[in-house]
C-alpha atoms as a PDB file:
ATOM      1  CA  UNK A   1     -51.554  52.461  93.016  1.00  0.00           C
ATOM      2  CA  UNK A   2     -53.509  50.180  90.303  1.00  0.00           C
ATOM      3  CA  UNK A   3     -56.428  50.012  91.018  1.00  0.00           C
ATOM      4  CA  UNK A   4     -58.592  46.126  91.018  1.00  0.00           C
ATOM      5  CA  UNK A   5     -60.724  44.878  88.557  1.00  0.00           C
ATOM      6  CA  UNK A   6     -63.961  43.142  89.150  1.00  0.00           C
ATOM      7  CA  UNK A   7     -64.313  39.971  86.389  1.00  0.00           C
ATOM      8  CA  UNK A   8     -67.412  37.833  86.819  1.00  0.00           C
ATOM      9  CA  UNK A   9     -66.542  34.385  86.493  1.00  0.00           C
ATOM     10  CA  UNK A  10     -69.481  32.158  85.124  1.00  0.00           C
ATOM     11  CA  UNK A  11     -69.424  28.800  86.696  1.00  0.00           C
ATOM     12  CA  UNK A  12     -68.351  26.847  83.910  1.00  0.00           C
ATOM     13  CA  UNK A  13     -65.143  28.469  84.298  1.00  0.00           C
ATOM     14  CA  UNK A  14     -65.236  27.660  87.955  1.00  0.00           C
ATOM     15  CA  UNK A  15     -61.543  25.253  89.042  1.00  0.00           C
ATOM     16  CA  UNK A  16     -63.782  22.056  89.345  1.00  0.00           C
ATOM     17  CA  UNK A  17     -65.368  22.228  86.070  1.00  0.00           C
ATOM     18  CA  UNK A  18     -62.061  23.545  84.019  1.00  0.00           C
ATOM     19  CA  UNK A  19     -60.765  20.190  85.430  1.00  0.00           C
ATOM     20  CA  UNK A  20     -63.874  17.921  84.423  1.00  0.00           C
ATOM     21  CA  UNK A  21     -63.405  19.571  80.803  1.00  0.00           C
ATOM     22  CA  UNK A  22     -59.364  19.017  81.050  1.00  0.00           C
ATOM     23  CA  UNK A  23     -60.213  15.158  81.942  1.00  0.00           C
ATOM     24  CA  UNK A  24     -62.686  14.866  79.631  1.00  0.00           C
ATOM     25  CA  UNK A  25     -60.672  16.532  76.703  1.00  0.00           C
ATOM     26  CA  UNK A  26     -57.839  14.116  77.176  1.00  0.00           C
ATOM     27  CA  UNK A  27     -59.878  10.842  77.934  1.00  0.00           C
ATOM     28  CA  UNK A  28     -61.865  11.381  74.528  1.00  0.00           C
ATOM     29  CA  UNK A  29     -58.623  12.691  72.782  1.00  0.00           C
ATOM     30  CA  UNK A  30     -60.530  15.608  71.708  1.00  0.00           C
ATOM     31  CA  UNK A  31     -59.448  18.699  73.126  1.00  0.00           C
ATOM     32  CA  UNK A  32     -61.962  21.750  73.947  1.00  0.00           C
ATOM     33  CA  UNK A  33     -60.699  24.826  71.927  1.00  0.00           C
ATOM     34  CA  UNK A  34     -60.679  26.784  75.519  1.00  0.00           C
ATOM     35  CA  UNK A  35     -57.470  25.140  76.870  1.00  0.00           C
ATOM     36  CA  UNK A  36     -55.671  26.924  74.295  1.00  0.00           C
ATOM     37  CA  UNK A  37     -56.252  30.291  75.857  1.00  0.00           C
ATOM     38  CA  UNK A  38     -55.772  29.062  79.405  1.00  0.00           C
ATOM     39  CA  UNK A  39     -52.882  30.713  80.322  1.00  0.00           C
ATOM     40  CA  UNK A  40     -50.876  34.284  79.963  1.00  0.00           C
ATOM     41  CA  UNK A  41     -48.589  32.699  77.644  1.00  0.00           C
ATOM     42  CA  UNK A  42     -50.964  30.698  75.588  1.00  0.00           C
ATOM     43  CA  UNK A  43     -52.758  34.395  75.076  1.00  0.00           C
ATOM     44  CA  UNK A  44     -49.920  35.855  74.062  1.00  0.00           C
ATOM     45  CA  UNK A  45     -49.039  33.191  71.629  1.00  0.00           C
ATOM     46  CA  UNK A  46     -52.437  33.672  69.992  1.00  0.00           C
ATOM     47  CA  UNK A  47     -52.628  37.200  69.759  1.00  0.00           C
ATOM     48  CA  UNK A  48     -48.930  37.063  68.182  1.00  0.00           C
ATOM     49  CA  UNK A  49     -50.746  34.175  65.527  1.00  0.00           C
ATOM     50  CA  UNK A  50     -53.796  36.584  65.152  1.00  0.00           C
ATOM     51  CA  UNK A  51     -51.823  39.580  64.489  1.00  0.00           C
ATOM     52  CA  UNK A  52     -49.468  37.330  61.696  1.00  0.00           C
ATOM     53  CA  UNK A  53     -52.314  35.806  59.757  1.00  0.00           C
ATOM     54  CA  UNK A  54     -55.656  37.058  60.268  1.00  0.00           C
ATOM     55  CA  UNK A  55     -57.312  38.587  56.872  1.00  0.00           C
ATOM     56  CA  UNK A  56     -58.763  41.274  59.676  1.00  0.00           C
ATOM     57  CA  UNK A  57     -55.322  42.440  60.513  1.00  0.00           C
ATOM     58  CA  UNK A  58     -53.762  42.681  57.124  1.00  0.00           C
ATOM     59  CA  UNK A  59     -56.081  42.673  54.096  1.00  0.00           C
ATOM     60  CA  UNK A  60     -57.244  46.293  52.930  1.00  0.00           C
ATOM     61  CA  UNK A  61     -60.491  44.694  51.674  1.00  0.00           C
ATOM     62  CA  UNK A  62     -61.407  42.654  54.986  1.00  0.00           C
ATOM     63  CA  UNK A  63     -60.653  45.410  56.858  1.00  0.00           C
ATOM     64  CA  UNK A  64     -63.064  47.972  54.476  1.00  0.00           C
ATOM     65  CA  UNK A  65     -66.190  44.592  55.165  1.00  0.00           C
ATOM     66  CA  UNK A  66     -66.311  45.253  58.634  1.00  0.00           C
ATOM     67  CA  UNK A  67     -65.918  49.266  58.341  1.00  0.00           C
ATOM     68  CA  UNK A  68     -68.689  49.092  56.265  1.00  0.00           C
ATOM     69  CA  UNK A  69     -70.561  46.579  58.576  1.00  0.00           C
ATOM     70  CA  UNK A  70     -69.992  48.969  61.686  1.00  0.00           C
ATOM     71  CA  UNK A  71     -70.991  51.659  60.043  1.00  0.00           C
ATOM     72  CA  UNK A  72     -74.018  50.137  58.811  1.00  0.00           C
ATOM     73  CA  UNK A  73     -75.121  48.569  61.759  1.00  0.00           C
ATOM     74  CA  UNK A  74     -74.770  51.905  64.145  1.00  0.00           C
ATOM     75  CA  UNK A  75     -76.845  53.725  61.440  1.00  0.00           C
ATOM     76  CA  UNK A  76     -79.722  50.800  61.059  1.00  0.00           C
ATOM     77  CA  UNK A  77     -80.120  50.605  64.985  1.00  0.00           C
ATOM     78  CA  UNK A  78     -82.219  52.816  66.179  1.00  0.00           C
ATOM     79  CA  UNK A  79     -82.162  52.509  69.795  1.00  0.00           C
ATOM     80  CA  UNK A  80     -79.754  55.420  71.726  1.00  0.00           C
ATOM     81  CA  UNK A  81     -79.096  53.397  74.168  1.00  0.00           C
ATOM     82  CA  UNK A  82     -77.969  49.276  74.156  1.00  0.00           C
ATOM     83  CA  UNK A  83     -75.990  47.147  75.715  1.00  0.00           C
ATOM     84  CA  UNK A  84     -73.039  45.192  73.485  1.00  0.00           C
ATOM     85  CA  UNK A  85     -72.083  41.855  74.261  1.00  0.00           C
ATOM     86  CA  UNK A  86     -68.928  40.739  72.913  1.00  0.00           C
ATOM     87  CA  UNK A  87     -68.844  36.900  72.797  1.00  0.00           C
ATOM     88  CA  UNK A  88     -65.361  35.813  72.388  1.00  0.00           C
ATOM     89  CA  UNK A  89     -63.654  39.594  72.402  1.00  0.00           C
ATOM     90  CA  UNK A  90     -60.115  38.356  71.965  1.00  0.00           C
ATOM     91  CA  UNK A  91     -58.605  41.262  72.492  1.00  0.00           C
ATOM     92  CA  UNK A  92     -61.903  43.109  71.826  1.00  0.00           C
ATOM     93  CA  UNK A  93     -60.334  44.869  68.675  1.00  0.00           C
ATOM     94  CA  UNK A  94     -63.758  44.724  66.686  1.00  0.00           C
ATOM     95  CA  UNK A  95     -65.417  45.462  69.007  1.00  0.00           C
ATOM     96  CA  UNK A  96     -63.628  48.602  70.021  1.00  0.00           C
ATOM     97  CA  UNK A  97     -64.048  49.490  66.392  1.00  0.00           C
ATOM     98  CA  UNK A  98     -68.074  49.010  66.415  1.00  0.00           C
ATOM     99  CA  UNK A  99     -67.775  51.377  69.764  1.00  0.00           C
ATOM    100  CA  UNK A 100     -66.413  54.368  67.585  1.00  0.00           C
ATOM    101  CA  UNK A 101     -69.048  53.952  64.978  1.00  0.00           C
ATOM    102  CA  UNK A 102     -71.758  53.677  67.878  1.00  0.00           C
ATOM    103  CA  UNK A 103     -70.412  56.946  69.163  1.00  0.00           C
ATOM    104  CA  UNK A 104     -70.009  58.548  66.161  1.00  0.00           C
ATOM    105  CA  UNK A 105     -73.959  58.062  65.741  1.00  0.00           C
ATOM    106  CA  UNK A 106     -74.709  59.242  69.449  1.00  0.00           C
ATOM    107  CA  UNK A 107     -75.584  56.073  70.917  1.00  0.00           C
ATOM    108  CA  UNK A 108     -75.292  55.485  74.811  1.00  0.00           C
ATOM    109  CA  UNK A 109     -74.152  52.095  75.324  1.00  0.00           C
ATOM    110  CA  UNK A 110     -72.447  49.666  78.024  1.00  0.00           C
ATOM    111  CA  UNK A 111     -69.980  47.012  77.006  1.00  0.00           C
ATOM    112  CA  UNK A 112     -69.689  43.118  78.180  1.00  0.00           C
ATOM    113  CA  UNK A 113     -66.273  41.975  76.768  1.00  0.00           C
ATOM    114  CA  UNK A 114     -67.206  37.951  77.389  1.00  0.00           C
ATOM    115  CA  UNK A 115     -64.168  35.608  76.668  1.00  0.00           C
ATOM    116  CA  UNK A 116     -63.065  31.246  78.359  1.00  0.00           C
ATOM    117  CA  UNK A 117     -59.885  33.610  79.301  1.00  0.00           C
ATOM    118  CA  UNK A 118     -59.015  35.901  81.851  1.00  0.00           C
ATOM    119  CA  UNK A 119     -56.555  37.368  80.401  1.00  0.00           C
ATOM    120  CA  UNK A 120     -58.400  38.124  77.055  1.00  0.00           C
ATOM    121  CA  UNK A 121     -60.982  39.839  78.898  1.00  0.00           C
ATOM    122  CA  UNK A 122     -58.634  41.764  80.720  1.00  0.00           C
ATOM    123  CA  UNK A 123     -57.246  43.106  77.070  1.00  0.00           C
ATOM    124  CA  UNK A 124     -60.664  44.090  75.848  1.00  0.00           C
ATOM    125  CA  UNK A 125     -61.499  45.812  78.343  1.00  0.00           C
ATOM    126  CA  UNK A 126     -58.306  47.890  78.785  1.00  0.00           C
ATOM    127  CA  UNK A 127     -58.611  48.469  75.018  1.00  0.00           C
ATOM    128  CA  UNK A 128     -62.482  49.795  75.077  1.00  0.00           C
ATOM    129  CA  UNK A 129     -61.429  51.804  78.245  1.00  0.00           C
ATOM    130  CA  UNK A 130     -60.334  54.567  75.270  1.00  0.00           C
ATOM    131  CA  UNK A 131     -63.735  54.907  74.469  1.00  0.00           C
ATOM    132  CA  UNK A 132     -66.244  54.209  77.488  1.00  0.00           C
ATOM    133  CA  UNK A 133     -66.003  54.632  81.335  1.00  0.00           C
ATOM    134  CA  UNK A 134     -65.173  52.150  83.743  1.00  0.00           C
ATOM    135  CA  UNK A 135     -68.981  51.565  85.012  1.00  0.00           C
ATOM    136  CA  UNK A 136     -70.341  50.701  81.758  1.00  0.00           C
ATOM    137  CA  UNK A 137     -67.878  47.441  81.403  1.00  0.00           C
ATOM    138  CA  UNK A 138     -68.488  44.628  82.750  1.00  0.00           C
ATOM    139  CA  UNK A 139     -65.808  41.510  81.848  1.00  0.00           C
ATOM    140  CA  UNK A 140     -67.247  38.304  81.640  1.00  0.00           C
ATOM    141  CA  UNK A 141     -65.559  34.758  81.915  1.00  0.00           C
ATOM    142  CA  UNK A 142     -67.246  32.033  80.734  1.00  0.00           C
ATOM    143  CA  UNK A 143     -66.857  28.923  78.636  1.00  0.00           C
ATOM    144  CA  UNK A 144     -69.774  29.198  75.780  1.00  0.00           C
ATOM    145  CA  UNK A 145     -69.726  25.962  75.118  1.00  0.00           C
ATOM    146  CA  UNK A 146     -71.024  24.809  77.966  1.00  0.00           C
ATOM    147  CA  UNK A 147     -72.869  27.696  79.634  1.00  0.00           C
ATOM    148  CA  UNK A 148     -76.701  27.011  79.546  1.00  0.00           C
ATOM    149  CA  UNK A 149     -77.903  30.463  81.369  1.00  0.00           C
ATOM    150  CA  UNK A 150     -76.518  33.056  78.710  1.00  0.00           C
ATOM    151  CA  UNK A 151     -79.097  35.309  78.608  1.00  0.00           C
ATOM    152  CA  UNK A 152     -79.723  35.466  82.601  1.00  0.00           C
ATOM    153  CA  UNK A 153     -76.231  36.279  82.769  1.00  0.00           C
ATOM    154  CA  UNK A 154     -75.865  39.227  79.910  1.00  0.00           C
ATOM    155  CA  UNK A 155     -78.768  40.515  78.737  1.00  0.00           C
ATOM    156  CA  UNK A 156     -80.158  43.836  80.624  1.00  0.00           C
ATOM    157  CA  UNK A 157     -82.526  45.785  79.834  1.00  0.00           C
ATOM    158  CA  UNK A 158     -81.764  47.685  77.299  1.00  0.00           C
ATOM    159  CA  UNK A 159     -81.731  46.270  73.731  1.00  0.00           C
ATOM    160  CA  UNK A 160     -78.513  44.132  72.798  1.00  0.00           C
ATOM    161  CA  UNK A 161     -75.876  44.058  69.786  1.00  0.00           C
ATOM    162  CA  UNK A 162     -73.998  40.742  70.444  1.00  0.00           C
ATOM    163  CA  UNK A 163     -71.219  40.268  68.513  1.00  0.00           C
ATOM    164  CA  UNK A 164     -69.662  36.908  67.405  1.00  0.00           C
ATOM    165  CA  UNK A 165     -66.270  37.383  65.517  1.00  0.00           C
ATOM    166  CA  UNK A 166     -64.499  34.673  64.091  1.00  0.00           C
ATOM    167  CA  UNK A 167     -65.339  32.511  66.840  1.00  0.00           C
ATOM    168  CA  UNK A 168     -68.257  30.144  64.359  1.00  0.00           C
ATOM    169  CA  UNK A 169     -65.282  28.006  63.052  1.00  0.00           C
ATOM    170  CA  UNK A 170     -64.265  26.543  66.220  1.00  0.00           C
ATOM    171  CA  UNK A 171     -67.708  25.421  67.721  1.00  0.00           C
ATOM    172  CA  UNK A 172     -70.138  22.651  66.050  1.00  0.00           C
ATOM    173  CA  UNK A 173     -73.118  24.530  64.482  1.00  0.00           C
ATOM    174  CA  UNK A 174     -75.606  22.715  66.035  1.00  0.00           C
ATOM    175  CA  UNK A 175     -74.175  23.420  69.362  1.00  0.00           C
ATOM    176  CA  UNK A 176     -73.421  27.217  69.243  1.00  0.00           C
ATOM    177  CA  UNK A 177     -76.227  28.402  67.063  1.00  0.00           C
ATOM    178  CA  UNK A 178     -79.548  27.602  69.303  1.00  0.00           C
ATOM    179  CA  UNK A 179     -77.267  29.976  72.311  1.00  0.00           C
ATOM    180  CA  UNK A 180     -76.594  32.843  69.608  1.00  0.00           C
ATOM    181  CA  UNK A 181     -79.759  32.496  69.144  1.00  0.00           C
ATOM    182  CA  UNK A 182     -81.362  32.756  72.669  1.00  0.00           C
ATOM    183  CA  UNK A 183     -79.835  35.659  73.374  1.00  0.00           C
ATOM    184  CA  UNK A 184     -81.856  37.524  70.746  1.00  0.00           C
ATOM    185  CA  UNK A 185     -84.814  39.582  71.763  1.00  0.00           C
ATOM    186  CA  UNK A 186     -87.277  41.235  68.917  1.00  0.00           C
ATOM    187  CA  UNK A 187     -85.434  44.657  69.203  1.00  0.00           C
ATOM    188  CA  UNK A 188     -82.136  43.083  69.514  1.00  0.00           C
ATOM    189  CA  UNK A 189     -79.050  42.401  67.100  1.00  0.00           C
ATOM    190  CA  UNK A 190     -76.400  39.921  65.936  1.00  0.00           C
ATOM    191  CA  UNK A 191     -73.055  40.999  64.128  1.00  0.00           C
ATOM    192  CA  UNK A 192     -71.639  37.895  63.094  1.00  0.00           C
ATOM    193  CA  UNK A 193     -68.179  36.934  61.378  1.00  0.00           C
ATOM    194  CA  UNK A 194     -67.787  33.732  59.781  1.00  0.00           C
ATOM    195  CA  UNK A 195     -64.308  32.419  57.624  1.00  0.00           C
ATOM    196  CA  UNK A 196     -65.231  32.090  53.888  1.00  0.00           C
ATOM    197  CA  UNK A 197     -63.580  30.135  51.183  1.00  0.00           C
ATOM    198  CA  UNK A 198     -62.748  31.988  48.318  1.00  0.00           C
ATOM    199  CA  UNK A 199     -64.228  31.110  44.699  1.00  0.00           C
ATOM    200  CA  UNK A 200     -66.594  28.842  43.785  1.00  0.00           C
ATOM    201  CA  UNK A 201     -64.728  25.161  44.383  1.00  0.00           C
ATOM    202  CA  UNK A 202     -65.071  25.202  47.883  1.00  0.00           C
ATOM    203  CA  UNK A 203     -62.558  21.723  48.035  1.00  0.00           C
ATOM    204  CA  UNK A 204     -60.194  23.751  46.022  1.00  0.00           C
ATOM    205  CA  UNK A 205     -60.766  26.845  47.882  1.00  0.00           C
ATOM    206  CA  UNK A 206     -59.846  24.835  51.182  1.00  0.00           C
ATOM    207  CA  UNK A 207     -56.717  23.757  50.062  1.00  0.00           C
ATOM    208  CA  UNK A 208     -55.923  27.848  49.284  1.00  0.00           C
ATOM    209  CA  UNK A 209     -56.028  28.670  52.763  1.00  0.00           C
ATOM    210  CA  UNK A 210     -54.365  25.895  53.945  1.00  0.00           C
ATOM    211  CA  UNK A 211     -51.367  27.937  55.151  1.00  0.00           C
ATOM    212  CA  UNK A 212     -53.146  30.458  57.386  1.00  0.00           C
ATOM    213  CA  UNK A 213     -53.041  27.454  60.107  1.00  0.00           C
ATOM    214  CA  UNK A 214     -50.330  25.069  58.957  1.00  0.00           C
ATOM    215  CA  UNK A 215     -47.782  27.722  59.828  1.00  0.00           C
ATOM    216  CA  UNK A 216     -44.684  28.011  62.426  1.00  0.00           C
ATOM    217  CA  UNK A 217     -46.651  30.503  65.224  1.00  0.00           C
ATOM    218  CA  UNK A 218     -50.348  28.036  65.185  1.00  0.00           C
ATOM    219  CA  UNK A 219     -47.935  24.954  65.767  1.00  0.00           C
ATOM    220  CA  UNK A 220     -46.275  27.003  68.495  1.00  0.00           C
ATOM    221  CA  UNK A 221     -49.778  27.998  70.007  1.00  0.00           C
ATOM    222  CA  UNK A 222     -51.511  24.468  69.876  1.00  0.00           C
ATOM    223  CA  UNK A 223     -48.833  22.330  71.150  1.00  0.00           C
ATOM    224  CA  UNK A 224     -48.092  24.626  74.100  1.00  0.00           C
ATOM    225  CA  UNK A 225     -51.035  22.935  75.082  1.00  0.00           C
ATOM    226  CA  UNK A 226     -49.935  19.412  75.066  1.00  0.00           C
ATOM    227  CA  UNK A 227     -46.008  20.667  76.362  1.00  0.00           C
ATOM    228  CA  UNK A 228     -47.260  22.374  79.627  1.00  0.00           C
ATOM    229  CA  UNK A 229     -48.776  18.918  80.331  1.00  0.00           C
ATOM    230  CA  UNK A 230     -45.832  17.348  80.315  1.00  0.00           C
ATOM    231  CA  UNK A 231     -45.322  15.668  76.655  1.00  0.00           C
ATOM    232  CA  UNK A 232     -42.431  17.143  74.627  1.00  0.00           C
ATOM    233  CA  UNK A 233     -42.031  17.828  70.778  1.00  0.00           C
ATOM    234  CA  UNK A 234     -39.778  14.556  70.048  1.00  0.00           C
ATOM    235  CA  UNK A 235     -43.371  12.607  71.260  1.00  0.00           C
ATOM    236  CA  UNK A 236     -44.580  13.157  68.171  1.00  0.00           C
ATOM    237  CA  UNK A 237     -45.998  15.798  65.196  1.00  0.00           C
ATOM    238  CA  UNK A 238     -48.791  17.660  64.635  1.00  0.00           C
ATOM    239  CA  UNK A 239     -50.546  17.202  61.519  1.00  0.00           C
ATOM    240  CA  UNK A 240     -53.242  19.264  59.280  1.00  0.00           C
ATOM    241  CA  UNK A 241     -55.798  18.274  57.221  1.00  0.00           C
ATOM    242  CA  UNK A 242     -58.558  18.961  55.670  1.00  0.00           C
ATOM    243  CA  UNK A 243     -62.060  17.172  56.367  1.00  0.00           C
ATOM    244  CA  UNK A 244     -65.677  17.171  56.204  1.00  0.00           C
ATOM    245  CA  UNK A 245     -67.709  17.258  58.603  1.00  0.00           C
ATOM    246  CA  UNK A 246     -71.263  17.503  59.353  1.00  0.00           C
ATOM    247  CA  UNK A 247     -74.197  19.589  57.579  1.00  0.00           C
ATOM    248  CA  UNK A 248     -71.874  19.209  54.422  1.00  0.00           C
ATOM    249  CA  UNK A 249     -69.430  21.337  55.783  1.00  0.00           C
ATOM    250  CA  UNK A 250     -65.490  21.138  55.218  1.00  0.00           C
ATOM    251  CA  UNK A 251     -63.082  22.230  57.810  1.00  0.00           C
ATOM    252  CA  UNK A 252     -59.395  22.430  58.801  1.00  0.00           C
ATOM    253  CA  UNK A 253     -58.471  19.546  61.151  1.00  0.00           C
ATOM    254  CA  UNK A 254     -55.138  19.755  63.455  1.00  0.00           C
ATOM    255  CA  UNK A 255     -53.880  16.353  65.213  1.00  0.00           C
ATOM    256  CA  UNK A 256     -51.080  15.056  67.460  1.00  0.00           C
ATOM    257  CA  UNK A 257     -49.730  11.844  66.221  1.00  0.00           C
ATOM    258  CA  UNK A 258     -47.422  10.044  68.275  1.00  0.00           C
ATOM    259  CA  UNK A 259     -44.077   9.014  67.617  1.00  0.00           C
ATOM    260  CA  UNK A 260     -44.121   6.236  70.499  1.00  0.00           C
ATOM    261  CA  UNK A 261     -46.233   5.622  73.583  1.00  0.00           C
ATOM    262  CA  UNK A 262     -46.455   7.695  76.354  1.00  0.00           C
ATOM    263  CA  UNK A 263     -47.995   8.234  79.743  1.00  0.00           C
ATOM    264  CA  UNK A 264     -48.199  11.525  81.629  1.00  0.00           C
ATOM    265  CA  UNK A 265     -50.478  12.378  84.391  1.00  0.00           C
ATOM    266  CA  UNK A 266     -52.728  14.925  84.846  1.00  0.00           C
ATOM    267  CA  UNK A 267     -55.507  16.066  87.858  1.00  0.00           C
ATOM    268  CA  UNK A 268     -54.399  12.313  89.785  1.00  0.00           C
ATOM    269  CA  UNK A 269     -55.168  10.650  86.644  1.00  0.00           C
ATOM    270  CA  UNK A 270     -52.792   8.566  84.308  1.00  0.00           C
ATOM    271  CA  UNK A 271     -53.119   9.087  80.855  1.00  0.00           C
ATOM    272  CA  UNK A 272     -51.552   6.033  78.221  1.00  0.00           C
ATOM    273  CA  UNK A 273     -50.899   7.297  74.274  1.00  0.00           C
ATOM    274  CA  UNK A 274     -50.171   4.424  72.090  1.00  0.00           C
ATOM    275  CA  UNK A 275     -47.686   4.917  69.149  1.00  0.00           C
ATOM    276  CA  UNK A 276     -49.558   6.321  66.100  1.00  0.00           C
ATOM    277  CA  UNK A 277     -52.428   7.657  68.029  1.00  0.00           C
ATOM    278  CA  UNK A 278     -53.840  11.206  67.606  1.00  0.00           C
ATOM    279  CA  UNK A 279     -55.004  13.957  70.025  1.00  0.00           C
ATOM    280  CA  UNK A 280     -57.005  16.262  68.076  1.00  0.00           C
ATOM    281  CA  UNK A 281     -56.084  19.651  68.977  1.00  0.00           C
ATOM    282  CA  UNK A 282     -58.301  21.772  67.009  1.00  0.00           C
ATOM    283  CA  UNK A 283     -60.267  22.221  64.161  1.00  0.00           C
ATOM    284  CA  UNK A 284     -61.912  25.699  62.047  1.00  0.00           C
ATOM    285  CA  UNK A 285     -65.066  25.062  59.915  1.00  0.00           C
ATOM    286  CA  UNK A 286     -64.853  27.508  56.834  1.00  0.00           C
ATOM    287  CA  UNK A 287     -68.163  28.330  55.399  1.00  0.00           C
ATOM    288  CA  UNK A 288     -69.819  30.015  51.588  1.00  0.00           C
ATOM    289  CA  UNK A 289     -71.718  33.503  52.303  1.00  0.00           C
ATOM    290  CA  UNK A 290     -74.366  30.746  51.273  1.00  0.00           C
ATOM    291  CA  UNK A 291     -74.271  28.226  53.422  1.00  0.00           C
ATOM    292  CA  UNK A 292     -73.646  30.880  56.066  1.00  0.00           C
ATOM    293  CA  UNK A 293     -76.608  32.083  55.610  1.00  0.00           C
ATOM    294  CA  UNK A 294     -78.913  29.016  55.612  1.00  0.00           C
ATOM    295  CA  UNK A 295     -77.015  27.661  58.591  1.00  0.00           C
ATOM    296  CA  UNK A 296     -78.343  30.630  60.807  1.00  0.00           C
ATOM    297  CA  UNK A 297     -81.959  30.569  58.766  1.00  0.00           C
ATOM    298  CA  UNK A 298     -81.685  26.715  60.432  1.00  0.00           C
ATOM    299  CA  UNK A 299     -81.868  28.537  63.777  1.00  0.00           C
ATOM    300  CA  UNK A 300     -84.246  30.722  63.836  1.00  0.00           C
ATOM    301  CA  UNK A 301     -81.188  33.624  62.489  1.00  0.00           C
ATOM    302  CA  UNK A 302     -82.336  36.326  59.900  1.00  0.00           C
ATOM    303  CA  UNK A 303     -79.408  37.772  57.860  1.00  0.00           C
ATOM    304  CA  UNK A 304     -80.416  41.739  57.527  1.00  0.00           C
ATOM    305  CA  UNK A 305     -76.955  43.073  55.406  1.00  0.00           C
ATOM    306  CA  UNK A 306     -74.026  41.222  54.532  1.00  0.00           C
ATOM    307  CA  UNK A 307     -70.514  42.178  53.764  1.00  0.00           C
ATOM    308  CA  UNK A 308     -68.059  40.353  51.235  1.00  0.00           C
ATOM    309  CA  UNK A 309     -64.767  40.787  51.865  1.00  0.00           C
ATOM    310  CA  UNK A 310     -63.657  41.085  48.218  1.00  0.00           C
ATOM    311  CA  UNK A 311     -60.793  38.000  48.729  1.00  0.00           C
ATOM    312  CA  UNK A 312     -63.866  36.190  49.684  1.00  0.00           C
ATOM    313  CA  UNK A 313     -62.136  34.791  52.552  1.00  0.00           C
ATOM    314  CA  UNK A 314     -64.213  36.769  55.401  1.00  0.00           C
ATOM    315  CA  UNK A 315     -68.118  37.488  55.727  1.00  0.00           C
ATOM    316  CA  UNK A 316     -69.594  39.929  58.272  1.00  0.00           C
ATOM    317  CA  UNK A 317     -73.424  38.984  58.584  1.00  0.00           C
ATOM    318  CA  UNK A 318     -76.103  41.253  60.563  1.00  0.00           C
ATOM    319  CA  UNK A 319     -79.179  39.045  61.963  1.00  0.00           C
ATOM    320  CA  UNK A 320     -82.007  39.209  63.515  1.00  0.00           C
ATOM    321  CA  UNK A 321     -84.469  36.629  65.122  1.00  0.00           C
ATOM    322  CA  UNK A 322     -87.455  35.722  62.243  1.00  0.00           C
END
């Protein structure tokens, strides 16, 4: 027989506040990235989108940045034994790569695969099972965008490597930043991944990756979404753009306009669309290796090595507190 798996659930992941957030995300017609990995399905759809189109998956040179990063980072840390914190594991691929470099250089170490989704969690961990034993990980639910007690609930004792992968683009920097940045101790470590715009005309170098979201499988994964509520495709169409938004910053913006009014209900509460309104569903700040770096200077966040990917589309940054 299977045996069960112990998850900690943080309380912002608890039913009552999911709800609050579900409310909330509908009443200011700004949805909170985390109700697109709510379900199974909705996992499934976006490791199927992640596998497609990320430059991590497919692009020699991306994938050579974050070899080089791992291998880097196991050699420059000098503790043997630490505790890795994987903040937004998806399905903990990175991570699980790190792991082999960490072992490689003899390092004891325990493993925290910290995701908004159960079932991403549940992937991680199954996937760094290969390399570490069953006591040493310890899943993590929690939603980081509201969670205020990070470091009570993952830092140990031993010094940490927390790593962040492609998760910067769909948080405000102000918001996620000052947490990232709480969790570091003197003796402790960031790996960080942010998107990157290729070339120097960052307007023009926006437009270029365009396609990596305005494609057939992120429509499918967004508007599942706004379909298991209850609204159907003829309601209306989902729409990209690109905008900028604060700290000078440009990002990719994806709305639901609708076709014609409509009402659905959700947690006892009735919810009134008016033709031509928009739902925004999600949005993915892309960032310069130079304003990726100032941003984290901004908060407190010293950037030890970098790694280009040589499409310039993907940065792997290693920080420390100043």
């Amino acid at each position: 027989m299977t045996k069960s798996v112990s998850v900690a659930i943080h309380p912002s992941q608890f039913p009552e506040n999911v709800r609050r957030d579900l409310l909330a995300s509908l009443r200011t017609r700004r949805v909170n990235h985390k109700f697109h990995y709510d379900s199974v399905k909705q996992t499934q759809k976006w490791l199927a989108l992640h596998e497609a189109y990320s430059p991590a998956r497919h692009d020699k040179n991306c994938l050579a940045a974050y070899e080089e990063a791992f291998a880097a980072t196991a050699k420059m840390i000098q503790a043997r034994s630490m505790h890795l914190i994987g903040l937004g594991c998806g399905g903990g691929q990175k991570d699980v790569q790190l792991m082999r470099h960490l072992e490689s250089r003899g390092k004891k170490f325990s493993y925290a695969p910290c995701d908004v989704s159960v079932a991403m969690v549940l992937v991680a961990r199954q996937a760094a099972l290969k390399i570490l034993p069953e006591k040493n990980c310890f899943p993590f639910v929690c939603d980081l965008a509201t969670a205020d007690d990070l470091p009570a609930q993952l830092v140990t004792r031993h010094p940490s490597l927390v790593t962040f992968f492609g998760m910067i683009p769909n948080f405000e920097p102000r918001q996620i930043l000052p947490k990232l940045a709480a969790l570091l101790r003197p003796n402790d470590y960031l790996l960080f991944s942010a998107n990157l715009t290729p070339g120097d005309d960052y307007a023009a170098s926006m437009e270029k990756i365009l396609p990596q979201y305005d494609n057939p499988l992120t429509r499918d994964w967004l508007t599942a979404f706004l379909f298991d509520l209850g609204l159907e495709p003829r309601d209306g169409a989902l729409r990209f753009s690109i905008e900028t938004g604060g700290l000078g910053l440009r990002r990719v913006m994806a709305k639901f306009h609708f076709r014609h009014a409509r009402q659905i209900q959700v947690g006892g509460e009735k919810f009134s669309f008016a033709q031509s309104e928009a739902v925004r569903l999600f949005f993915s700040y892309r960032y310069t290796p130079a304003r990726a770096v100032n941003l984290l200077a901004r908060h407190g966040l010293e950037v030890c090595q970098q790694w280009i990917a040589s499409s310039g589309e993907e940065g792997v940054f290693l920080c420390r507190r100043k």
